[in-house]
Protein backbone atom coordinates (compact mmCIF):
# COMPACT_ATOMS: atom_id res chain seq x y z
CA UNK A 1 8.97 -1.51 2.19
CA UNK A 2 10.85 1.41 2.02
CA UNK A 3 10.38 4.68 0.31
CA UNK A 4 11.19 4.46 -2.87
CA UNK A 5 10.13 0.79 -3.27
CA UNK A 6 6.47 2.59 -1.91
CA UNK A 7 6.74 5.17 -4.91
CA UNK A 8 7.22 2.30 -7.61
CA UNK A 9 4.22 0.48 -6.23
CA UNK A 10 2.25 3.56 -6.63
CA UNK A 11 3.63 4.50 -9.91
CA UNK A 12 2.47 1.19 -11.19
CA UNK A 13 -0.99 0.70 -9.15
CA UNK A 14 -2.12 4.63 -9.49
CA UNK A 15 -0.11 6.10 -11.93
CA UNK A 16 0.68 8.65 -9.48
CA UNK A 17 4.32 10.52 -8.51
CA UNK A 18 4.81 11.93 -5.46
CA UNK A 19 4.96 15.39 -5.03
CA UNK A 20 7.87 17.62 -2.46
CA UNK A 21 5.70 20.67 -1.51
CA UNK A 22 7.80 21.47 1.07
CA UNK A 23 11.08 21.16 -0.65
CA UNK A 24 12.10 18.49 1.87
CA UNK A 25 12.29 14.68 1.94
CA UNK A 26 8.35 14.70 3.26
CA UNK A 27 6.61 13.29 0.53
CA UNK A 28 3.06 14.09 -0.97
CA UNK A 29 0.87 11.34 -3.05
CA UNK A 30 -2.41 13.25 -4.88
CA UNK A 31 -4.96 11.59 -6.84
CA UNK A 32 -4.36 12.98 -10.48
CA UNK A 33 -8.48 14.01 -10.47
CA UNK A 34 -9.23 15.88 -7.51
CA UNK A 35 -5.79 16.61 -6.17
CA UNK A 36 -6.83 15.25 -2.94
CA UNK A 37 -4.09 13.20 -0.72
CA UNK A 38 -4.76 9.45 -0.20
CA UNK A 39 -0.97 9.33 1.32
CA UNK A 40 1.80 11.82 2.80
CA UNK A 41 4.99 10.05 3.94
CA UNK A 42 7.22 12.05 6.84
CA UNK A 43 10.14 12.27 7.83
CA UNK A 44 9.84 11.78 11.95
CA UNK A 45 12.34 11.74 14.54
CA UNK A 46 11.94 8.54 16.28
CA UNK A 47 11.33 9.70 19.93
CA UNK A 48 8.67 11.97 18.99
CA UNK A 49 6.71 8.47 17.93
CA UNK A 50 7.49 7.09 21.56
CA UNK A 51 10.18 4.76 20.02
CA UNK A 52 13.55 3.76 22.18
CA UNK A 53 15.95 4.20 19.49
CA UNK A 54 17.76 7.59 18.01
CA UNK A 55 17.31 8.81 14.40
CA UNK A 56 14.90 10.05 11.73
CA UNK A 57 12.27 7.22 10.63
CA UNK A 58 10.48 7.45 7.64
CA UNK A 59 6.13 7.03 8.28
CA UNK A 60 3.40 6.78 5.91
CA UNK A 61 0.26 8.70 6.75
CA UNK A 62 -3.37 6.98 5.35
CA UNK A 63 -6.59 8.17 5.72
CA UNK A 64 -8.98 4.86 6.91
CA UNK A 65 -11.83 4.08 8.98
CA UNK A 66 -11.99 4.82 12.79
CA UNK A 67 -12.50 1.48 13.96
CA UNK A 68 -9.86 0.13 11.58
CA UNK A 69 -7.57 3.03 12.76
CA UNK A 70 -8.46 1.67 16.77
CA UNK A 71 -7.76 -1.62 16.44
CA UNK A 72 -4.70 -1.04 14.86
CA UNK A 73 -3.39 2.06 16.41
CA UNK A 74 -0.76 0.71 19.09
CA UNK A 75 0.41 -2.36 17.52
CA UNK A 76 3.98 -2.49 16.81
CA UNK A 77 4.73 -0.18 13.61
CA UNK A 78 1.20 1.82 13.89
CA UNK A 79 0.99 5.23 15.57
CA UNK A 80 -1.75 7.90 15.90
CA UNK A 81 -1.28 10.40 12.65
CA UNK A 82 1.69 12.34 12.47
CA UNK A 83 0.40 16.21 12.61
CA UNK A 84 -2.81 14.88 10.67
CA UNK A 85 -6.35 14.45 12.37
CA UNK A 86 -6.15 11.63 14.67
CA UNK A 87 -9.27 9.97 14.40
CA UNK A 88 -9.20 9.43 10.44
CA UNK A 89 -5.36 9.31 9.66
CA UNK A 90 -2.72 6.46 10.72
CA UNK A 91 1.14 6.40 10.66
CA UNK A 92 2.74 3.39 9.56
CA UNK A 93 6.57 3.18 10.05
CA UNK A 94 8.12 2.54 6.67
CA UNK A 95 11.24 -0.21 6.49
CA UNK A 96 9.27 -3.00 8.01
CA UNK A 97 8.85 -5.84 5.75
CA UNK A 98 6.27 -7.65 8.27
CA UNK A 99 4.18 -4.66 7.26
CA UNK A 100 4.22 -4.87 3.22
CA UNK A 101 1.08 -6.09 2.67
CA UNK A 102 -0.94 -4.25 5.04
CA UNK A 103 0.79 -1.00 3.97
CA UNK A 104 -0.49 -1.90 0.34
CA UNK A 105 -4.18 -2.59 1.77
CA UNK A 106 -4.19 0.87 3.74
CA UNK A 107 -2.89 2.65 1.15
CA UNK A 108 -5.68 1.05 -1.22
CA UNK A 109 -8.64 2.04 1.25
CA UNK A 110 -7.04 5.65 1.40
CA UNK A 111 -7.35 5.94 -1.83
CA UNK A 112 -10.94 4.80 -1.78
CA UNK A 113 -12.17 6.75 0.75
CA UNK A 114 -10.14 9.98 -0.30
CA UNK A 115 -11.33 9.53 -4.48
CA UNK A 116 -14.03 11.36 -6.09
CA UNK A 117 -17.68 10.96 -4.52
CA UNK A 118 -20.47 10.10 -6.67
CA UNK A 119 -23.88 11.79 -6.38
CA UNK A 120 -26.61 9.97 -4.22
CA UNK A 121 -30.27 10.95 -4.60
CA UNK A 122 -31.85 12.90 -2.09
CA UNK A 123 -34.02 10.96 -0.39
CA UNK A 124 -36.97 12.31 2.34
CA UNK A 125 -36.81 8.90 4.42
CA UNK A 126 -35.27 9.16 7.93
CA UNK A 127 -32.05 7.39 8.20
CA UNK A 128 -33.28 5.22 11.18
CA UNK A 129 -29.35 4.49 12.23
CA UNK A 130 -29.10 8.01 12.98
CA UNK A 131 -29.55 10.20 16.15
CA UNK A 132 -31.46 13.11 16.76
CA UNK A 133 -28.14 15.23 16.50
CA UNK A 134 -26.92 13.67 13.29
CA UNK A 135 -24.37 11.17 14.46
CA UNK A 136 -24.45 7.20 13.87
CA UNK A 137 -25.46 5.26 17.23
CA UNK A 138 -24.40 1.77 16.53
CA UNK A 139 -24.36 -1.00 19.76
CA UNK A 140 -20.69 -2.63 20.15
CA UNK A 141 -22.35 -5.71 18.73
CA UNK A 142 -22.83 -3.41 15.58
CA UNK A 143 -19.54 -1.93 15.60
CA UNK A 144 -17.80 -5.37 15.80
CA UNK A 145 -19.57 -6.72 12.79
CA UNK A 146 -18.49 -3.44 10.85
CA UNK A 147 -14.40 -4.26 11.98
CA UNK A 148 -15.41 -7.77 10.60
CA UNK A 149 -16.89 -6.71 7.39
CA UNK A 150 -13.95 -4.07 6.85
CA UNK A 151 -10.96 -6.49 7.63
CA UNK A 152 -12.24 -9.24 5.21
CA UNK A 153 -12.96 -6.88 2.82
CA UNK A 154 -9.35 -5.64 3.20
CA UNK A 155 -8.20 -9.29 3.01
CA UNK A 156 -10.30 -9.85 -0.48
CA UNK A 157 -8.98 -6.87 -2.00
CA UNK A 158 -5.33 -8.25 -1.29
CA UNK A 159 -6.13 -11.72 -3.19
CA UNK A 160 -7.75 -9.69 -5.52
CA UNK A 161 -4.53 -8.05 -6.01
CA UNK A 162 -1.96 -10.48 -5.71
CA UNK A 163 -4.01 -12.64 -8.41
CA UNK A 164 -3.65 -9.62 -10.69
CA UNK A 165 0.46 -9.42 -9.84
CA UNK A 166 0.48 -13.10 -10.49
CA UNK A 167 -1.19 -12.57 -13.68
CA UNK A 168 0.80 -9.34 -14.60
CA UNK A 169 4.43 -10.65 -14.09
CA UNK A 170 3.27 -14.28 -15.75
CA UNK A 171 2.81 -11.99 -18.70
CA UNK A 172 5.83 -9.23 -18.42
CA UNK A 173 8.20 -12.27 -18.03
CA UNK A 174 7.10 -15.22 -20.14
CA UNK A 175 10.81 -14.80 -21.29
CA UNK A 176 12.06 -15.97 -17.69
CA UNK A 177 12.70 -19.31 -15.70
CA UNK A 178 14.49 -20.53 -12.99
CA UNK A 179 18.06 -20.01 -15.04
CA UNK A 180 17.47 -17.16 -16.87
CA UNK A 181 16.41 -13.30 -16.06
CA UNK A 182 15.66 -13.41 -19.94
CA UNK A 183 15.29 -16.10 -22.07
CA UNK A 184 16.95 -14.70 -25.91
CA UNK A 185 16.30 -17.84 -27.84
CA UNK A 186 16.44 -21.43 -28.02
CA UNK A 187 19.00 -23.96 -29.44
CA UNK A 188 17.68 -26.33 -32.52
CA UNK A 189 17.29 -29.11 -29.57
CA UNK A 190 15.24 -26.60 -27.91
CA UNK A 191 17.48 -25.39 -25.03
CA UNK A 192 16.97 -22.13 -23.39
CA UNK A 193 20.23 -19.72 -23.64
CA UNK A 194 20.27 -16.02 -22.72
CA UNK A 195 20.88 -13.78 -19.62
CA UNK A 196 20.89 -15.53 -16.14
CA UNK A 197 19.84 -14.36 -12.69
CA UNK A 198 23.29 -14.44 -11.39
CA UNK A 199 24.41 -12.34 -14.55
CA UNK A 200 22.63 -9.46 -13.29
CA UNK A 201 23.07 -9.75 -9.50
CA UNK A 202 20.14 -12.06 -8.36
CA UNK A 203 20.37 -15.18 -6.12
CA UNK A 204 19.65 -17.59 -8.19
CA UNK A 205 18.05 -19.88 -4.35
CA UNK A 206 15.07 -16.98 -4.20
CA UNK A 207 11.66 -18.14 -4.71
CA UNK A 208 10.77 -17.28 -8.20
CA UNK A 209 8.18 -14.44 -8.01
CA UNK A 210 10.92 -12.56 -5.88
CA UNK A 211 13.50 -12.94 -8.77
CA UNK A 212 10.75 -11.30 -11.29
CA UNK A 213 9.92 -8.49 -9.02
CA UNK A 214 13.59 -7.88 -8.01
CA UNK A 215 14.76 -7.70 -11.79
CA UNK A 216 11.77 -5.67 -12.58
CA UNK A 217 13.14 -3.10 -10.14
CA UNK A 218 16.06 -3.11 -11.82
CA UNK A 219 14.39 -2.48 -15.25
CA UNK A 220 12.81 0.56 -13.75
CA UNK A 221 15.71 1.95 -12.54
């Protein structure tokens, strides 16, 4: 996923442009109610990431949890934040299709955990998880369960999600099969005739989904 496929997907899930604060290719992406970021995506020279090759890389900064960001900081395409706080932001290199999806399930959690909070009632009762100077102790029995819980619920929201895409372009292209891009009408002995996937520049041997999302990026430009 590269930039500007990134900014579509975030048009369409948040309804959300990003912003150029800086005048520069760095990128900011701000809820539209608080004006907090849940994303900033950098320009980065690739040695300064500890990478071999030479060049500017494009990396997406997400806020996430600090177990999540542990276990993932390190792995290839993952870096500690980019001139962000270390322990609650993650870089993750753009232009790396392996990492699509979990770009999409960071970038929902960010948003999550940078949105609005709600209100709780204030409550007298001691917090028995909590230390006498106000921090969580949790054993690493404790901690592992939490990575558990976190990852599947990470893994639920992207079948969640993918159900909903399923859903979405079943309904923006009931006009579409495996010949045509857009279906304009049918013959009286009901044959299809219109606009074909080679007519506007798609491979015609790509799984089906990936023709609908590929002429949908067309359609937007």
């Amino acid at each position: 996923m590269i930039r500007q496929e990134l900014f579509t997907w975030i048009r369409q899930q948040y309804g959300t442009e990003p912003e150029y604060p800086w005048h520069d290719w760095n990128a900011v992406l701000r809820h539209n109610d608080n004006n907090k970021w849940y994303g900033v995506v950098l320009e980065v020279s690739a040695d300064k990431l500890g990478l071999p090759e030479a060049g500017i890389i494009d990396v997406l900064n997400v806020k996430s949890d600090p177990l999540l960001i542990g276990s993932l900081r390190g792995q290839d395409g993952y870096f500690p934040a980019y001139h962000m706080n270390k322990e609650k932001w993650l870089s993750i290199q753009l232009g790396k299709p392996e990492l699509d999806d979990a770009i999409k399930d960071l970038l929902s959690l960010s948003y999550e955990l940078t949105a609005p909070k709600k209100r709780k009632p204030k409550s007298s009762a001691k917090n028995p998880g909590n230390s006498a100077n106000g921090k969580e102790n949790y054993t690493q029995e404790q901690l592992d369960q939490i990575k558990q819980a976190e990852e599947q619920r990470l893994r639920q929201r992207r079948m969640e999600r993918e159900a909903k895409e399923r859903e979405r372009l079943a309904e923006l292209y009931a006009d579409c099969d495996d010949r045509f891009a857009f279906i304009a009408g049918y013959t009286d002995g009901g044959a299809p005739y219109g606009v074909m996937w080679e007519e506007v520049g798609i491979d015609t041997g790509l799984p089906f989904e990936e023709k609908v999302k590929l002429y949908h990026m067309q359609m937007l430009g």
